[in-house]
N, C-alpha and C. Protein backbone atom coordinates (compact mmCIF):
# COMPACT_ATOMS: atom_id res chain seq x y z
N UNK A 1 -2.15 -5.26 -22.89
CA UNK A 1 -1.71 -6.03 -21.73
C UNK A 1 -0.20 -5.84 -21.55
N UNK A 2 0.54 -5.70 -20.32
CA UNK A 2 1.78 -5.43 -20.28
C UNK A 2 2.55 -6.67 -19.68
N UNK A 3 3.37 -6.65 -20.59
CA UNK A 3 4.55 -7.65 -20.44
C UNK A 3 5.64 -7.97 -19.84
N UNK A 4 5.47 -8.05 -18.81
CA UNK A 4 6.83 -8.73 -18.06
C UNK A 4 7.53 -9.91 -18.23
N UNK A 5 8.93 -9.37 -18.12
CA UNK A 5 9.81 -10.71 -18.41
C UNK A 5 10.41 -11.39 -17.52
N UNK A 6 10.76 -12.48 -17.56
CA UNK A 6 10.95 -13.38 -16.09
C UNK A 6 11.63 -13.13 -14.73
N UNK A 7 12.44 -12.19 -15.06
CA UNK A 7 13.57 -11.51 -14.43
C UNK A 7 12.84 -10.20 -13.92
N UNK A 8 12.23 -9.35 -14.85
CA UNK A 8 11.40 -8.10 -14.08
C UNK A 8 10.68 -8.33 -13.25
N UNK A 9 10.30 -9.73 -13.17
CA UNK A 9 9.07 -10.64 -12.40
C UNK A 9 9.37 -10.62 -11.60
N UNK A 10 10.51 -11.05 -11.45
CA UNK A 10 10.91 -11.60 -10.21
C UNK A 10 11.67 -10.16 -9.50
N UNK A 11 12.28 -9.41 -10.32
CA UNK A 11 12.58 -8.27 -9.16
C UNK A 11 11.25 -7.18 -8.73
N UNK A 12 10.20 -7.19 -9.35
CA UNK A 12 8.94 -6.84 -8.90
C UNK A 12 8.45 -7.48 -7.67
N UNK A 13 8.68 -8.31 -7.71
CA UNK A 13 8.36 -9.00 -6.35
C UNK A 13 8.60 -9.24 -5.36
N UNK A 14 9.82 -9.06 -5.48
CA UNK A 14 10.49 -8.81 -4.72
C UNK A 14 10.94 -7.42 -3.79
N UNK A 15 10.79 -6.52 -5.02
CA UNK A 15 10.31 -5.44 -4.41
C UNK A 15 9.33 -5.08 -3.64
N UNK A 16 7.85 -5.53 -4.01
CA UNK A 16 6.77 -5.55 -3.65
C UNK A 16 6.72 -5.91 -2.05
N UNK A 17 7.51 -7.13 -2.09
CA UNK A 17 7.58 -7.89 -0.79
C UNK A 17 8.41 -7.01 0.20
N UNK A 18 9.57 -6.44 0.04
CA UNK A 18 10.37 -5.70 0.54
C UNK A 18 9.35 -4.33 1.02
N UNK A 19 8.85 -3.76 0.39
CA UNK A 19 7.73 -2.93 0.74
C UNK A 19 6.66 -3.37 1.63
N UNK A 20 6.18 -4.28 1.84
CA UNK A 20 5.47 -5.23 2.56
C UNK A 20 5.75 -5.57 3.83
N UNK A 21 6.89 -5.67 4.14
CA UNK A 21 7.81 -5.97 4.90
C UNK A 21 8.01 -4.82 6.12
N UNK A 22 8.60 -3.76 5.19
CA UNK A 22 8.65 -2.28 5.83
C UNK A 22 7.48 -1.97 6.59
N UNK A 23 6.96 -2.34 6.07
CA UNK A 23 5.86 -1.69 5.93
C UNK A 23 4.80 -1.93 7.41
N UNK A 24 5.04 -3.47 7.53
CA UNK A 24 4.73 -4.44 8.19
C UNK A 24 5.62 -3.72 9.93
N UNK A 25 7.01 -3.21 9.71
CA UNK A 25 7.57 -3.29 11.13
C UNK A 25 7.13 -1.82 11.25
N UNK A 26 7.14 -1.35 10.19
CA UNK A 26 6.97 0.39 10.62
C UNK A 26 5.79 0.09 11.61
N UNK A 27 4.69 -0.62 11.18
CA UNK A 27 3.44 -1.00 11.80
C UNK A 27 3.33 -1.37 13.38
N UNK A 28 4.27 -2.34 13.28
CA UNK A 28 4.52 -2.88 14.49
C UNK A 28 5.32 -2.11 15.68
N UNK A 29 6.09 -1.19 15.42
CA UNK A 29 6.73 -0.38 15.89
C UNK A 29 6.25 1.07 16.56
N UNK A 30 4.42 1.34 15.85
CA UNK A 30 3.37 1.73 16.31
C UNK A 30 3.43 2.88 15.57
N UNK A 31 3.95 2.79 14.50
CA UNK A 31 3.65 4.15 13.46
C UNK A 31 2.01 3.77 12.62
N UNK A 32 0.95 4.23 13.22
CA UNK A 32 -0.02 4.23 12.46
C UNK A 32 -0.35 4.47 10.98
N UNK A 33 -0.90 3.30 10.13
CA UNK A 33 -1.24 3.76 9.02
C UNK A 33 -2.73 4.35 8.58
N UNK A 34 -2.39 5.56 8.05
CA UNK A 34 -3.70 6.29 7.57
C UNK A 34 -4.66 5.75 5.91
N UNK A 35 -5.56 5.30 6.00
CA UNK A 35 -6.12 4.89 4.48
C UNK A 35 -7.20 5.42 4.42
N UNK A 36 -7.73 5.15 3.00
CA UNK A 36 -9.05 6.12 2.58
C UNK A 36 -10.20 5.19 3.50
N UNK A 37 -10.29 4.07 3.47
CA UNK A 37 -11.79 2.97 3.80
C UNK A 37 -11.23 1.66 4.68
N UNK A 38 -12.47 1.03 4.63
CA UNK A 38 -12.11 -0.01 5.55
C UNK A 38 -11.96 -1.09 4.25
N UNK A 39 -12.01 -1.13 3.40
CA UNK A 39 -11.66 -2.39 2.27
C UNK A 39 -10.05 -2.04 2.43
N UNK A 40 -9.45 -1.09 2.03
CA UNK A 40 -8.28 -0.39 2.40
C UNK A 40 -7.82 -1.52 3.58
N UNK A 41 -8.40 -1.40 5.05
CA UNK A 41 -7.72 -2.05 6.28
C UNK A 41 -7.54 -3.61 5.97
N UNK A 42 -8.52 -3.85 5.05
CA UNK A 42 -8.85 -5.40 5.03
C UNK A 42 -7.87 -5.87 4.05
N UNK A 43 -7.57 -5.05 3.42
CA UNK A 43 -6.34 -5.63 2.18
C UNK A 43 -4.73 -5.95 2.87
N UNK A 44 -4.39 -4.39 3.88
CA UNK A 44 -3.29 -4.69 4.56
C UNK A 44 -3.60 -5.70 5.85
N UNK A 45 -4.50 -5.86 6.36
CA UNK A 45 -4.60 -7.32 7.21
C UNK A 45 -4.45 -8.32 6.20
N UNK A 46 -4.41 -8.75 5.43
CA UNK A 46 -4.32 -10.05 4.67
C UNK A 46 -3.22 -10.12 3.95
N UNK A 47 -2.23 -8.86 4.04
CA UNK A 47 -0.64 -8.68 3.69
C UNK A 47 0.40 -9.22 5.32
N UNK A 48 -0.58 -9.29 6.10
CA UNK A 48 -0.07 -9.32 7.90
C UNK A 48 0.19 -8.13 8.51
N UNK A 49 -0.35 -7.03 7.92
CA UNK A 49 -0.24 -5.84 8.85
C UNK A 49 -1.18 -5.63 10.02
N UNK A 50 -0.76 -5.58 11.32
CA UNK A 50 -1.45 -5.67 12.01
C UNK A 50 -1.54 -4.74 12.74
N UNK A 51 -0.54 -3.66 12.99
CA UNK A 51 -0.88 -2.33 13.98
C UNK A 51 -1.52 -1.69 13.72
N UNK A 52 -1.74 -0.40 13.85
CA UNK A 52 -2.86 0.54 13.80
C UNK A 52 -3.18 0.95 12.61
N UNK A 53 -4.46 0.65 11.70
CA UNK A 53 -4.59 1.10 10.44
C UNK A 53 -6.04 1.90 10.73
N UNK A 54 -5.84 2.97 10.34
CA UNK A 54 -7.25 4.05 10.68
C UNK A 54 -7.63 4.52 9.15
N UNK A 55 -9.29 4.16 8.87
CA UNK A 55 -9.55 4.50 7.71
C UNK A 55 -10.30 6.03 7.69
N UNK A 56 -9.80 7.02 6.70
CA UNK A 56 -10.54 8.12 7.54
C UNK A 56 -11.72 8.60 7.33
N UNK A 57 -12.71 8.93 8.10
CA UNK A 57 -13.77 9.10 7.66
C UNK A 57 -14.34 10.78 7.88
N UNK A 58 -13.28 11.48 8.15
CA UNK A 58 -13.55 13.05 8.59
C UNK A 58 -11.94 13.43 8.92
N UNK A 59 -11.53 14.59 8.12
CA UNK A 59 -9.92 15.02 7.95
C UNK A 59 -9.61 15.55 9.64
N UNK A 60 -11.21 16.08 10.20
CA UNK A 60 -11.24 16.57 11.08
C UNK A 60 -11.19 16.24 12.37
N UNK A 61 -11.96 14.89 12.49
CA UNK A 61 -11.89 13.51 13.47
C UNK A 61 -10.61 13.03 13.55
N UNK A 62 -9.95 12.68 12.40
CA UNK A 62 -8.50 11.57 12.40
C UNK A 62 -7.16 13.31 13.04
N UNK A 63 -7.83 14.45 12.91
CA UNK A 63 -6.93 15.29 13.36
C UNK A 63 -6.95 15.01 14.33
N UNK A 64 -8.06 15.41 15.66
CA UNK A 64 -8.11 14.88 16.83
C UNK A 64 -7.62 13.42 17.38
N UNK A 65 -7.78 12.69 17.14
CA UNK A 65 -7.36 11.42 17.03
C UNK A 65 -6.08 11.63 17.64
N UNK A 66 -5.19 11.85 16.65
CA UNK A 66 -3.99 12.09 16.42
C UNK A 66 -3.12 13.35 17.42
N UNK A 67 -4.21 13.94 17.76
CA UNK A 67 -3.39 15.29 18.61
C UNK A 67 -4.07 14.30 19.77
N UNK A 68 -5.10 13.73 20.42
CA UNK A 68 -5.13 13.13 21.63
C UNK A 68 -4.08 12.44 21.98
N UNK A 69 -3.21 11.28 21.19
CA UNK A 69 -2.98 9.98 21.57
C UNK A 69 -1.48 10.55 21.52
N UNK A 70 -1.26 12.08 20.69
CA UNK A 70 0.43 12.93 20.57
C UNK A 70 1.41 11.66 19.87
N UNK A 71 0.47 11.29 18.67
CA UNK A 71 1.62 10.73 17.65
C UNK A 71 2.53 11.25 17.40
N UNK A 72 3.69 10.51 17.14
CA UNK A 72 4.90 11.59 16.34
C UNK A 72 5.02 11.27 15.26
N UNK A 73 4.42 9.90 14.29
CA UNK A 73 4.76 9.85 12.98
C UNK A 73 3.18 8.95 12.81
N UNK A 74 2.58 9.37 11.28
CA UNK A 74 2.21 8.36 10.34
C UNK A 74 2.58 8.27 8.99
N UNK A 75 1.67 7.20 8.64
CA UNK A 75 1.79 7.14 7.10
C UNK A 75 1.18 7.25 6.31
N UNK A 76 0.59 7.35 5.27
CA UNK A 76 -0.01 8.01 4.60
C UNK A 76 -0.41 7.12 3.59
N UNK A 77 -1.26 5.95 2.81
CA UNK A 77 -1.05 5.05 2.08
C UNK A 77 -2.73 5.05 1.20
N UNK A 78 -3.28 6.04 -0.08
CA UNK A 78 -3.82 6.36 -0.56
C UNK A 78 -4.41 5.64 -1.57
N UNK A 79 -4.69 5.88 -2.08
CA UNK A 79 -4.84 5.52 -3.79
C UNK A 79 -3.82 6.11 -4.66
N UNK A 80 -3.96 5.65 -5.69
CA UNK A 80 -3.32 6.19 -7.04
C UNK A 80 -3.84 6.82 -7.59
N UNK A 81 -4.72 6.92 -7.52
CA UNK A 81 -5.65 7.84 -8.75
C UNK A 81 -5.98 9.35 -7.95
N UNK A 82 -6.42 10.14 -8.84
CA UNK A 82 -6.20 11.41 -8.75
C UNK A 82 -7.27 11.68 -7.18
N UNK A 83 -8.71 10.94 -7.04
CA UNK A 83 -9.10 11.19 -6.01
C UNK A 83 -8.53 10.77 -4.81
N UNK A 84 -7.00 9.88 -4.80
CA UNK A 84 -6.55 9.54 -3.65
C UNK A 84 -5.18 10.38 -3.83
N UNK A 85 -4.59 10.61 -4.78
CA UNK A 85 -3.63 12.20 -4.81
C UNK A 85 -4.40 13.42 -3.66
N UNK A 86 -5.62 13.56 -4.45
CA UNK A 86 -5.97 15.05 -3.68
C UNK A 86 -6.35 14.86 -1.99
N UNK A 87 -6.73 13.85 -2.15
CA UNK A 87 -7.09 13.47 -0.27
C UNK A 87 -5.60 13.63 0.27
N UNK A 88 -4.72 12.96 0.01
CA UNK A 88 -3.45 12.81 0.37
C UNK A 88 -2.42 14.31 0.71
N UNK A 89 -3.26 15.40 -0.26
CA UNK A 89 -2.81 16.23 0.27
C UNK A 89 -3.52 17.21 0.49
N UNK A 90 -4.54 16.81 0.64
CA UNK A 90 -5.33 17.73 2.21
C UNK A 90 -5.01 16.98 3.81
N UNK A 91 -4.90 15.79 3.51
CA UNK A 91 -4.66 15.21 5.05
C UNK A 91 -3.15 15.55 5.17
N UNK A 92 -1.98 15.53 4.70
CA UNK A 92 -0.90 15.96 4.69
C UNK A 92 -0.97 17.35 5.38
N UNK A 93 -1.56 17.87 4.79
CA UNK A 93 -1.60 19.69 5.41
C UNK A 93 -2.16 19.85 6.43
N UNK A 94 -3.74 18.84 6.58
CA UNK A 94 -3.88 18.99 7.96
C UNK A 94 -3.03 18.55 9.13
N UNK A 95 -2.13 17.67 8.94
CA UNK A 95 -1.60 16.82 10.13
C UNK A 95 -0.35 17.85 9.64
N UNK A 96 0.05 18.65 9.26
CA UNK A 96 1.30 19.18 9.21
C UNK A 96 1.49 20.34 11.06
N UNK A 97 2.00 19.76 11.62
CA UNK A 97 1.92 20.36 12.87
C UNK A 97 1.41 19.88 14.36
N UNK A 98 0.42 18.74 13.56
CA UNK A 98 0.03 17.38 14.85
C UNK A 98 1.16 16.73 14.43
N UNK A 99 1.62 15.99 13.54
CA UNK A 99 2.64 14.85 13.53
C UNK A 99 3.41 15.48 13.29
N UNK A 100 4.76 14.81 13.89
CA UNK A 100 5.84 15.27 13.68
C UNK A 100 6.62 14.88 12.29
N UNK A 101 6.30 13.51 12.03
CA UNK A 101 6.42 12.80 10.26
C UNK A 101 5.39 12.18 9.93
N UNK A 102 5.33 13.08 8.60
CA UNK A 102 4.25 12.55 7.91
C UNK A 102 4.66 11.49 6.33
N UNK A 103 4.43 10.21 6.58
CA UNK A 103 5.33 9.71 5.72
C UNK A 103 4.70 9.36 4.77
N UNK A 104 5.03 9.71 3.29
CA UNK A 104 3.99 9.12 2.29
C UNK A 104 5.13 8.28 1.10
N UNK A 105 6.36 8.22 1.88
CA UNK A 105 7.53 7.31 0.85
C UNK A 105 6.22 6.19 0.46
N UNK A 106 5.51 5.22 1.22
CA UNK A 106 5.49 4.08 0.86
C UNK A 106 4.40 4.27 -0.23
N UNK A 107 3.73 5.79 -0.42
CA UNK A 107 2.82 5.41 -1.26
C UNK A 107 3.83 6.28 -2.74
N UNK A 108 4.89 6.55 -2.54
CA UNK A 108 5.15 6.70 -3.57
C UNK A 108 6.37 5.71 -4.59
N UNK A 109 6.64 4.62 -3.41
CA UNK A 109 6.95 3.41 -4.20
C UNK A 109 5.66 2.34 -4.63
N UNK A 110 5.02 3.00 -4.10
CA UNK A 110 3.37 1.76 -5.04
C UNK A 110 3.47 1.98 -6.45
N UNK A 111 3.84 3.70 -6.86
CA UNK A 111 3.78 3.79 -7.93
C UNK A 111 4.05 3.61 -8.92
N UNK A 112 5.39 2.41 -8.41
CA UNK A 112 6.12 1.40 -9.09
C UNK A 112 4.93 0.40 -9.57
N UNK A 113 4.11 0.01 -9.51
CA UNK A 113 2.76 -1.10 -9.22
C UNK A 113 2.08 -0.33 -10.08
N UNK A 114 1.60 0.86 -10.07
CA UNK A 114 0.84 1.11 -10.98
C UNK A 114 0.36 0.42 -12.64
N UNK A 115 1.93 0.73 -12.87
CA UNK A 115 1.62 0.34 -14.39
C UNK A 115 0.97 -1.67 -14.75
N UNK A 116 0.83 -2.01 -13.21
CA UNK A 116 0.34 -3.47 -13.56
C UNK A 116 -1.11 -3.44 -13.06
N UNK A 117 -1.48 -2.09 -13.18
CA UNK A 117 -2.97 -1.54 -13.22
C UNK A 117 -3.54 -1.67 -12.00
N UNK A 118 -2.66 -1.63 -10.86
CA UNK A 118 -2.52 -1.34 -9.60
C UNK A 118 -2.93 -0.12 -9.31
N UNK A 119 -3.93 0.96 -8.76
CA UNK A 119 -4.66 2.32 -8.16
C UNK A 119 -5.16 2.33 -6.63
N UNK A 120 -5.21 0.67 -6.33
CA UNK A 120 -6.17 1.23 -4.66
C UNK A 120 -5.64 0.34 -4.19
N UNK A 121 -5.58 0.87 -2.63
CA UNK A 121 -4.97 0.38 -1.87
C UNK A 121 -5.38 -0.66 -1.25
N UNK A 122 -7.08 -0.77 -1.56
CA UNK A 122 -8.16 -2.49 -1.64
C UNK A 122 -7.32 -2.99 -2.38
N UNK A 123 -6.88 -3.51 -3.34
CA UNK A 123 -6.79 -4.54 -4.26
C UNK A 123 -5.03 -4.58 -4.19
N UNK A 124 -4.37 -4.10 -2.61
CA UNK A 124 -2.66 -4.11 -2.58
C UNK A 124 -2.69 -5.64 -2.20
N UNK A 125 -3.44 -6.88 -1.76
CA UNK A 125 -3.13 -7.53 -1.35
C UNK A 125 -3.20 -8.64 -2.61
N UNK A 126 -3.89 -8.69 -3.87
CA UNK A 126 -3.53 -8.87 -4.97
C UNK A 126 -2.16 -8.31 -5.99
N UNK A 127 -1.55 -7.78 -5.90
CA UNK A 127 0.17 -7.52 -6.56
C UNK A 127 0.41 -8.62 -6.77
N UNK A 128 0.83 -9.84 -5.56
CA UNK A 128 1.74 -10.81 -5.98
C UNK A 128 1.39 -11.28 -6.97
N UNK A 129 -0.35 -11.91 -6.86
CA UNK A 129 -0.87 -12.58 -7.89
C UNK A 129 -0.68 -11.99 -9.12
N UNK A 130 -0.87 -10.71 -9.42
CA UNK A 130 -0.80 -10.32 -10.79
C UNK A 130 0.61 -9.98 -11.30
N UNK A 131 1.40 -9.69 -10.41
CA UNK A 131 2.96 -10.42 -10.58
C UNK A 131 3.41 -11.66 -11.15
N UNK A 132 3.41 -12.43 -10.81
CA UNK A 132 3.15 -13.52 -10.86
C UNK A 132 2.54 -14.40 -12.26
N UNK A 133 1.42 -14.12 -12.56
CA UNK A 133 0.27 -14.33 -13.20
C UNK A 133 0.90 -14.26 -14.86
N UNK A 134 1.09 -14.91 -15.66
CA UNK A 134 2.06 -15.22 -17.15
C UNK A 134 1.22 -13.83 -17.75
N UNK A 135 2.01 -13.35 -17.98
CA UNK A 135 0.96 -12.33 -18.96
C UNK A 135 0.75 -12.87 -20.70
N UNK A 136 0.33 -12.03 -21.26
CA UNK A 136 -0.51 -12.73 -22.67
C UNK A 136 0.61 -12.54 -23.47
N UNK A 137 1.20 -13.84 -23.76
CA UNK A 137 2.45 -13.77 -25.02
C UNK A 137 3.38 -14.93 -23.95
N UNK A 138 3.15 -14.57 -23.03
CA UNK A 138 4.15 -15.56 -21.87
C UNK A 138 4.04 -16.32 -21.77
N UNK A 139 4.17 -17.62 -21.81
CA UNK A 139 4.03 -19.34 -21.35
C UNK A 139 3.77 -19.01 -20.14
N UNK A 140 2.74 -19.88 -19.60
CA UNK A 140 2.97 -20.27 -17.95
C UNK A 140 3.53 -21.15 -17.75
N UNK A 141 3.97 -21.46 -16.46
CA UNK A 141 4.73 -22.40 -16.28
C UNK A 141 3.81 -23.88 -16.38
N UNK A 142 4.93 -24.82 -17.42
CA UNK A 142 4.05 -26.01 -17.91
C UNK A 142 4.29 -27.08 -16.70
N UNK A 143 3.13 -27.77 -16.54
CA UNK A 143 2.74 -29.19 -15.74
C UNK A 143 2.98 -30.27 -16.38
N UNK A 144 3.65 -31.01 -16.16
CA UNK A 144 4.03 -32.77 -16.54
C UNK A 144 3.30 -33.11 -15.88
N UNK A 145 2.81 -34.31 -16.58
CA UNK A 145 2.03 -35.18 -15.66
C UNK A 145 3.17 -36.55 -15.66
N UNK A 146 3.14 -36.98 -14.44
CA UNK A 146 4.19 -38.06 -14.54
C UNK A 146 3.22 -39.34 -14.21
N UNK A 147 3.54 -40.51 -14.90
CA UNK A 147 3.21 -41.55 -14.95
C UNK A 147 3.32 -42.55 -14.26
């Protein structure tokens, strides 16, 4: 189990949130985000992302997509694990020439998250909690009961 200390805690989370954030106006600003599934969409709706999140279901479909509507930027927001590495860069190569930026910064500050056994982009809307969450050796924070 990995151990964070009160202070890493708190700048994890801060980070996290700061990423969240970005993440959130890039959205709003109408830079579409690309993900593997729809558990994927449902995790960043419950972070408040609300612009365009397309889960893909054909490298070949989300190409079209994308050359109809003459995006100039997405993002790219995968998994961690090696089957969301390799998707990430086949869709990268395909859109190399429909989009004009193809942005995958934000999935390579997740990888900050990883090591708190963080891999999919379903389970991004859980971080805080396991941030958060005393790890084993840590006190949680104690309750008085007042009288």
């Amino acid at each position: 189990m990995l151990i964070i200390g009160k202070y890493r805690r708190i700048e994890l989370l801060e980070e996290f949130e700061e990423l969240v954030e970005n993440l959130r106006r890039d959205s709003e600003d109408g830079v579409p985000i690309i993900v593997e599934g729809e558990r994927d969409v449902r995790s960043l709706r419950i972070l408040g992302i609300m612009g365009e999140i397309i889960p893909v279901k054909s490298i070949r479909g989300l190409r079209r997509r994308l050359e109809a509507k003459d995006v100039k930027s997405v993002i790219l927001l995968f998994d961690l694990d090696q089957e969301g590495e390799k998707l990430m860069r086949l869709v990268k190569r395909s859109l190399e020439g429909v989009v004009g930026e193809i942005n995958t910064r934000y999935w390579l500050r997740l990888k900050t998250f990883k090591k708190l056994g963080f891999t999919q982009v379903e389970h991004l809307h859980l971080v805080p909690e396991k941030i958060r969450a005393p790890s084993r050796g840590e006190e949680a924070p104690s309750r008085r009961r007042r009288g």
